[in-house]
Protein backbone atom coordinates (compact mmCIF):
# COMPACT_ATOMS: atom_id res chain seq x y z
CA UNK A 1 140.96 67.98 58.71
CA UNK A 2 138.90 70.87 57.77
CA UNK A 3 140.43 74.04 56.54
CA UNK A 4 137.71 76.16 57.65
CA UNK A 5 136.38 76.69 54.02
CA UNK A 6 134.45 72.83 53.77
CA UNK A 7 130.96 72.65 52.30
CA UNK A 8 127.93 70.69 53.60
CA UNK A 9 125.52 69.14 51.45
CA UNK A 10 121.92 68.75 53.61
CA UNK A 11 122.77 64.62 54.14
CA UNK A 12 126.27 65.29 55.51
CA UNK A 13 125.06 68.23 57.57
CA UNK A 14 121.95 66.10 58.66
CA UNK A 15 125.04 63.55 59.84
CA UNK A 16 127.13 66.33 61.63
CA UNK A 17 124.51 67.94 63.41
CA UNK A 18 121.91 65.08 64.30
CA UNK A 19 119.37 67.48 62.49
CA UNK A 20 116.44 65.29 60.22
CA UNK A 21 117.20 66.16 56.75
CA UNK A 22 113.21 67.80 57.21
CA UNK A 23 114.14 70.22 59.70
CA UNK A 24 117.45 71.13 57.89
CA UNK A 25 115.61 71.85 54.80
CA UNK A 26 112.40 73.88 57.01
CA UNK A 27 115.10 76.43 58.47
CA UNK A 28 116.41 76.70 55.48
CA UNK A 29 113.24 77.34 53.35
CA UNK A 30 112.39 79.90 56.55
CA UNK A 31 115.48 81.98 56.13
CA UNK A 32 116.79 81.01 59.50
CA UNK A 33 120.08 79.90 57.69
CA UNK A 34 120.34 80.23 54.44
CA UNK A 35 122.37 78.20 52.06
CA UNK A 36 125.94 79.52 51.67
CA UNK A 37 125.76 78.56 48.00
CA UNK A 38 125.06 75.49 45.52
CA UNK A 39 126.47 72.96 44.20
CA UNK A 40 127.20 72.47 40.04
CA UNK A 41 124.03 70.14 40.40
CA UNK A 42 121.92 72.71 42.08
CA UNK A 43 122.48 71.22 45.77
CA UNK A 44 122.41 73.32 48.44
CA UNK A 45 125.81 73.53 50.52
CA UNK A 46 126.36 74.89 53.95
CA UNK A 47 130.08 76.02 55.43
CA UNK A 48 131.04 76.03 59.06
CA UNK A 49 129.35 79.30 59.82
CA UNK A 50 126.31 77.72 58.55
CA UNK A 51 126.85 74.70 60.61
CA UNK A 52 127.37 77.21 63.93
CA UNK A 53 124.13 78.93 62.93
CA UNK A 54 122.36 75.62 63.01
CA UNK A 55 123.46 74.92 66.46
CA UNK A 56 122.51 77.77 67.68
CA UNK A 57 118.85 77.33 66.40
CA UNK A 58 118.90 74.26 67.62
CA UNK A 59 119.76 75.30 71.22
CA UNK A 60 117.57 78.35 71.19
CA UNK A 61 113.99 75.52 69.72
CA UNK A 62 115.09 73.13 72.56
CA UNK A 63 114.89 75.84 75.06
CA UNK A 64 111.19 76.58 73.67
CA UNK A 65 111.82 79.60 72.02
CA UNK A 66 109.45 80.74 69.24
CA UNK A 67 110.61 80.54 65.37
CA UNK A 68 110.06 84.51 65.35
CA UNK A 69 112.20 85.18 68.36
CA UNK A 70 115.12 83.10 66.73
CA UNK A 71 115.00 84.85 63.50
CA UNK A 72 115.34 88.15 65.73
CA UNK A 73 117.48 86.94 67.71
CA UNK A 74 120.05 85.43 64.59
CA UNK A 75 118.57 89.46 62.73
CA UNK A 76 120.41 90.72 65.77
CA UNK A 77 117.39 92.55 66.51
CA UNK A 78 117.21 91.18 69.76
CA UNK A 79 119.65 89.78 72.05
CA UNK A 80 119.58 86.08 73.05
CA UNK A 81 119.52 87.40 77.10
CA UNK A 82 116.69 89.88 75.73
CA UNK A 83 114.39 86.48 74.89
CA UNK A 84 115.66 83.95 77.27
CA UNK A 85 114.78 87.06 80.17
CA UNK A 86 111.40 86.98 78.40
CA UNK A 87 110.79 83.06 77.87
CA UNK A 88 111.88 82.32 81.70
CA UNK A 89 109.17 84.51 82.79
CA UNK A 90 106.72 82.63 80.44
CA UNK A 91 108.06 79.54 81.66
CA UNK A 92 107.59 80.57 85.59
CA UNK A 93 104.08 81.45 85.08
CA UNK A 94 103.67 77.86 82.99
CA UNK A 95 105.64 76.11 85.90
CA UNK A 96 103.61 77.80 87.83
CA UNK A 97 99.48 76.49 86.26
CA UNK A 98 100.85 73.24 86.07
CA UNK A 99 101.81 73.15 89.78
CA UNK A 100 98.28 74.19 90.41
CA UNK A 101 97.11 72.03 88.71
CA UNK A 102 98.64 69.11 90.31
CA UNK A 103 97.87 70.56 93.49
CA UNK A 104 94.00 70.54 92.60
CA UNK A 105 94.23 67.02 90.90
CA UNK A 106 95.53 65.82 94.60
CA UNK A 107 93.01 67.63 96.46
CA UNK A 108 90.23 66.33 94.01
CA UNK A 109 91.62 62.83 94.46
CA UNK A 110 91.86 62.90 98.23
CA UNK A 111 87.92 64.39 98.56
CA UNK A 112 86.93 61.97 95.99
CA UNK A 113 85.02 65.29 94.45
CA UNK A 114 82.21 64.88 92.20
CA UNK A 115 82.47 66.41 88.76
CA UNK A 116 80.44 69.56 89.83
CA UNK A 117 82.85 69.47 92.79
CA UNK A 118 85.81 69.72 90.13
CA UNK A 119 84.65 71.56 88.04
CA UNK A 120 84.08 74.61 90.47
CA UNK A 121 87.66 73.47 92.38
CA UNK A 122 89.15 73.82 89.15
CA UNK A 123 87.40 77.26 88.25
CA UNK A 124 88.01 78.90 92.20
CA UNK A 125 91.85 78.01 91.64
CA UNK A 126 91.90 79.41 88.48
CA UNK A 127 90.97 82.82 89.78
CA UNK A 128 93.67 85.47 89.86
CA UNK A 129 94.84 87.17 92.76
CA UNK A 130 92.67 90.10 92.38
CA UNK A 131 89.90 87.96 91.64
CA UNK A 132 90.24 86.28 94.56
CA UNK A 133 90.70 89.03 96.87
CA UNK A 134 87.50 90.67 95.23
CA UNK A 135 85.54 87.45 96.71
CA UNK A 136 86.41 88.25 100.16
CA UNK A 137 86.36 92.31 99.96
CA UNK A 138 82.81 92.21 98.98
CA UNK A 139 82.33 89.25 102.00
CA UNK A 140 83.56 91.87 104.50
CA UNK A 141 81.84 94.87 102.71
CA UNK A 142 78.68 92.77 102.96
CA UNK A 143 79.23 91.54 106.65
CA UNK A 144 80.64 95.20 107.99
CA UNK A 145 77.87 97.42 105.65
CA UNK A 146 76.32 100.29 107.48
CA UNK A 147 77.95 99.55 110.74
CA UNK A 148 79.55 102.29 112.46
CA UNK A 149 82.72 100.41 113.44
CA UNK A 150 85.47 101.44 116.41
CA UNK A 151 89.46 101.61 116.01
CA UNK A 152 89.15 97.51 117.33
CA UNK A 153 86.14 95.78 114.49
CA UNK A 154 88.32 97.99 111.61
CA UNK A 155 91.69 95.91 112.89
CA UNK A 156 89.35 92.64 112.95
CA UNK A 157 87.97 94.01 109.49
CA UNK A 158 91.58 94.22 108.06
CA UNK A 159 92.82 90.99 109.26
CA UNK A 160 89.69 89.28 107.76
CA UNK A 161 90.73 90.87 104.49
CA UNK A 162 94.38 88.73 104.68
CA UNK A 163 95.35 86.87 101.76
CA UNK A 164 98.70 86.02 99.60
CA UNK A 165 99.26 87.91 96.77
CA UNK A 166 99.49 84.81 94.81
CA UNK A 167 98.86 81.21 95.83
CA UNK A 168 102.33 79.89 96.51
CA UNK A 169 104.72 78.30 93.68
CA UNK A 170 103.65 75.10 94.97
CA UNK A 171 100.65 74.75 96.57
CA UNK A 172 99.83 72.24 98.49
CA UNK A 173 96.85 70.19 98.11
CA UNK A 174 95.77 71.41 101.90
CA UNK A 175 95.87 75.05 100.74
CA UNK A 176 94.25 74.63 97.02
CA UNK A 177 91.44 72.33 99.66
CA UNK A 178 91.43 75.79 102.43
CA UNK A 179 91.01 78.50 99.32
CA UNK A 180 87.82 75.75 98.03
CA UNK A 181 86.14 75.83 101.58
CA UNK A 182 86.82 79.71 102.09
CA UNK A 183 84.89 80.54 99.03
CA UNK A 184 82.01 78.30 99.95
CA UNK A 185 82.01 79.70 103.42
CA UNK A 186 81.95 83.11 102.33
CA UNK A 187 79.07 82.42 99.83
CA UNK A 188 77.05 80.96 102.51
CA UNK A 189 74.21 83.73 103.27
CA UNK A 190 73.08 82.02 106.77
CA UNK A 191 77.19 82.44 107.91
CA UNK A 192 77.43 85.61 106.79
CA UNK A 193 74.27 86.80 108.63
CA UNK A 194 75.65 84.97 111.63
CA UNK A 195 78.97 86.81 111.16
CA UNK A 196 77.25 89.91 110.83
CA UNK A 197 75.13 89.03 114.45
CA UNK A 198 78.46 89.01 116.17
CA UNK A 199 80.21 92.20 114.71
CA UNK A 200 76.91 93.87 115.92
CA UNK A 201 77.21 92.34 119.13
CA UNK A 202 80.85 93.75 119.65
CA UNK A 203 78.99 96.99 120.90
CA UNK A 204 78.31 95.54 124.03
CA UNK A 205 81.96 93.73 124.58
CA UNK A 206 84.01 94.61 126.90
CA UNK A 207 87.34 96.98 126.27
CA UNK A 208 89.73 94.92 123.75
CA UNK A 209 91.96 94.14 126.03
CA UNK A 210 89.43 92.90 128.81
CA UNK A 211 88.66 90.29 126.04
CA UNK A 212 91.72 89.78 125.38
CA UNK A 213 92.27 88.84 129.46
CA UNK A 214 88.95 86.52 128.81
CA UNK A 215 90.09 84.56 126.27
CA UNK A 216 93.17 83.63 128.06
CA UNK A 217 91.49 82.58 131.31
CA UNK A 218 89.11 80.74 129.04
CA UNK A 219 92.08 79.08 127.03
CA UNK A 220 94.01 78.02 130.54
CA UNK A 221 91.20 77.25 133.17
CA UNK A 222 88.76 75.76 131.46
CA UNK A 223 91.36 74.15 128.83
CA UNK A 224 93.30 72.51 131.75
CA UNK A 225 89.94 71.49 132.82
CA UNK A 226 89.02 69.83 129.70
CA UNK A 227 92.32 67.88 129.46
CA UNK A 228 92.01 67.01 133.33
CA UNK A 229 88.03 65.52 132.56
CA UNK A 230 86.27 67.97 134.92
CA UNK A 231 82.59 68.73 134.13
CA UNK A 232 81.25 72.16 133.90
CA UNK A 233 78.40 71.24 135.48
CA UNK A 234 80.47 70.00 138.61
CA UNK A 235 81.17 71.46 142.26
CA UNK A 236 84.84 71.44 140.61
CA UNK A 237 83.52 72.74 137.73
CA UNK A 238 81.81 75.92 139.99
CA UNK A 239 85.06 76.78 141.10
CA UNK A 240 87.13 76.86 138.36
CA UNK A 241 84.58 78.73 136.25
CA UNK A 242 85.18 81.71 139.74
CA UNK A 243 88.95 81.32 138.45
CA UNK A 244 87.64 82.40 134.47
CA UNK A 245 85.16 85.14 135.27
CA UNK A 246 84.39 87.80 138.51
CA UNK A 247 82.29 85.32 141.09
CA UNK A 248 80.64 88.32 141.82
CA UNK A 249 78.82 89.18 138.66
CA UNK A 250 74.76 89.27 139.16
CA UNK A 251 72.37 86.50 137.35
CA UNK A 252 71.65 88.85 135.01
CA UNK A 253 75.15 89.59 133.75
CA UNK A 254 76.36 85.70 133.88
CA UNK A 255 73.49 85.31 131.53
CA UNK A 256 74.62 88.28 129.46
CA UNK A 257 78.16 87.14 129.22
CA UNK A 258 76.72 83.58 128.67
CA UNK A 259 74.46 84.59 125.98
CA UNK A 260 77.04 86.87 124.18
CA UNK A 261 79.67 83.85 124.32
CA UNK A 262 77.31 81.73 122.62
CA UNK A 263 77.08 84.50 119.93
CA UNK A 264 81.02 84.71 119.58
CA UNK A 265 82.01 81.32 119.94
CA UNK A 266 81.19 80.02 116.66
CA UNK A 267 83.07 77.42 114.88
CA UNK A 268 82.45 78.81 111.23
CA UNK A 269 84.13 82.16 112.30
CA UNK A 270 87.37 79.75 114.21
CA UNK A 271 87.17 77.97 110.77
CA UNK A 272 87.33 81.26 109.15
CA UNK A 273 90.95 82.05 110.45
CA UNK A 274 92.39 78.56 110.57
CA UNK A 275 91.49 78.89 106.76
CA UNK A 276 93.27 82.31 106.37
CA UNK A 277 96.19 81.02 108.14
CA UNK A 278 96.84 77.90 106.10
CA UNK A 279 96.77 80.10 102.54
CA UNK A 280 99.16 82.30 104.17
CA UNK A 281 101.38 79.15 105.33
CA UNK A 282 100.62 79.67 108.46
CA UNK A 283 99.92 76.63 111.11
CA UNK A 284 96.06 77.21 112.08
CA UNK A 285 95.82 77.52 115.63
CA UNK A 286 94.07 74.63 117.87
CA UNK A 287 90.21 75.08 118.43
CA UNK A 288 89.28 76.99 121.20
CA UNK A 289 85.65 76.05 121.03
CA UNK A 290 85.51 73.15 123.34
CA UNK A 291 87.03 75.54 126.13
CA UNK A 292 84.25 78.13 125.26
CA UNK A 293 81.50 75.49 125.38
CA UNK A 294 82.82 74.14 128.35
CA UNK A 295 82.08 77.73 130.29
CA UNK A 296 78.71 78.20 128.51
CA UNK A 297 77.57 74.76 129.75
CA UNK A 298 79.21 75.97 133.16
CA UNK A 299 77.77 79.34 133.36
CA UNK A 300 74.31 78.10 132.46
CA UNK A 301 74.60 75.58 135.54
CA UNK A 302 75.88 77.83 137.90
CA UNK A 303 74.32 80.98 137.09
């Protein structure tokens, strides 16, 4: 049994700590743990505090931690909490690329992308949050410029705006896919003209919560009608389209509505916010353009 005062050559302390004699002899060289002395032959030797030190190295290189931030640590100019605080956030942000990168690997192998494809997938999810934000900012900037908006477009304005802070942890392939088709939607000039057309158009809408009263009538009459296989253009179809909007509106202002629903019911835009809502892990809501279409196609056969 040991006494306490027992000196290791490099081959028995290669033995007692599973150490290669190489990496015993690297520390060493590196100051990490010195030699405690030498042997008549000129040997190195290494007592149990030695041994302990090795360990300890050992532990702190298996945990990833640099050679620099051991010899501070073991220099006692650091603590070991100091570094490990440090190295965990290092490894979160590591844990973190790689997960995005398996999410994008996923979402290039389900769209079967071309290498273009990938190669911009790869670059978009790469973007930081900022950078990210930035995209859509100067979308709205460039969609909203020089319009004088009311208390309701600058709410629509700000919720167009909404994205995470960061992509989550783990993305999901769906979301890495959504943040892909929302920058390629924004870049598209003829959408955001389009986009543009219907934030000018708001001037003439009713109060916000007359269209609020709309959409719902839209959503229940003519979505019931959808499910139950009525056709707009049908004597059925006349009277639940009376249910949606005032039967007593002129020609000219069923054609007014009819023409500015056409303007707002645009599946882009409805593809806009299910796209928003998926990188903020929300569920996207359910289209609501078949209901619309169904009272265009009703109002321009019974107008």
């Amino acid at each position: 049994m040991s006494d306490g005062t027992e000196l290791y050559t490099i081959g028995r302390l290669a033995r007692r700590t599973g150490l290669s004699v190489h990496t015993i002899r690297f520390w060493s060289d590196s100051g990490l743990v010195p030699p405690t002395g030498r042997s008549a032959g000129g040997y190195r030797l290494y007592d149990a505090t030695a041994v302990a030190r090795f360990d300890l190295v050992r532990t702190l290189r298996e945990l990833g931690i640099g050679l620099e931030a051991v010899q501070e640590i073991l220099a006692r100019q650091v603590t070991v909490a100091e570094v490990a605080e440090l190295h965990a956030r290092a490894l979160d942000a590591e844990i973190r690329t790689l997960k995005l990168r398996r999410a994008v690997l996923r979402t290039i192998a389900k769209r079967g992308s071309t290498t273009e494809e990938t190669l911009i997938m790869h670059k978009l999810a790469q973007l930081s949050a900022a950078e990210r934000q930035q995209i859509i900012d100067d979308f709205i900037g460039d969609v909203f410029a020089g319009i004088d908006l009311d208390d309701d477009a600058v709410i629509v304005a700000e919720w167009m705006r909404e994205l995470p802070g960061e992509l989550p942890d783990d993305p999901a392939p769906g979301q890495v896919d959504a943040w892909v088709e929302l920058a390629e939607l924004v870049a598209d000039g003829e959408f955001r003209q389009r986009l543009r057309r219907i934030v000018l158009s708001g001037s003439a809408e009713p109060p916000f919560e007359d269209g609020l009263d709309l959409r719902r009538l839209v959503l229940e009459k003519a979505g019931r009608a959808l499910a139950d296989k009525i056709a707009p253009e049908s004597a059925e179809g006349s009277v639940i389209l009376s249910r949606i909007i005032d039967p007593r509106l002129s020609p000219e202002e069923r054609t007014e509505l009819r023409e500015r629903l056409q303007t707002r019911a645009d599946a882009q835009v409805e593809r806009y916010w299910q796209l928003l809502a998926v990188l903020n892990g929300r569920e996207p809501s359910a289209s609501v353009i078949p209901a619309f279409d169904w009272v265009i196609t009703a109002l321009r056969t019974h107008g």
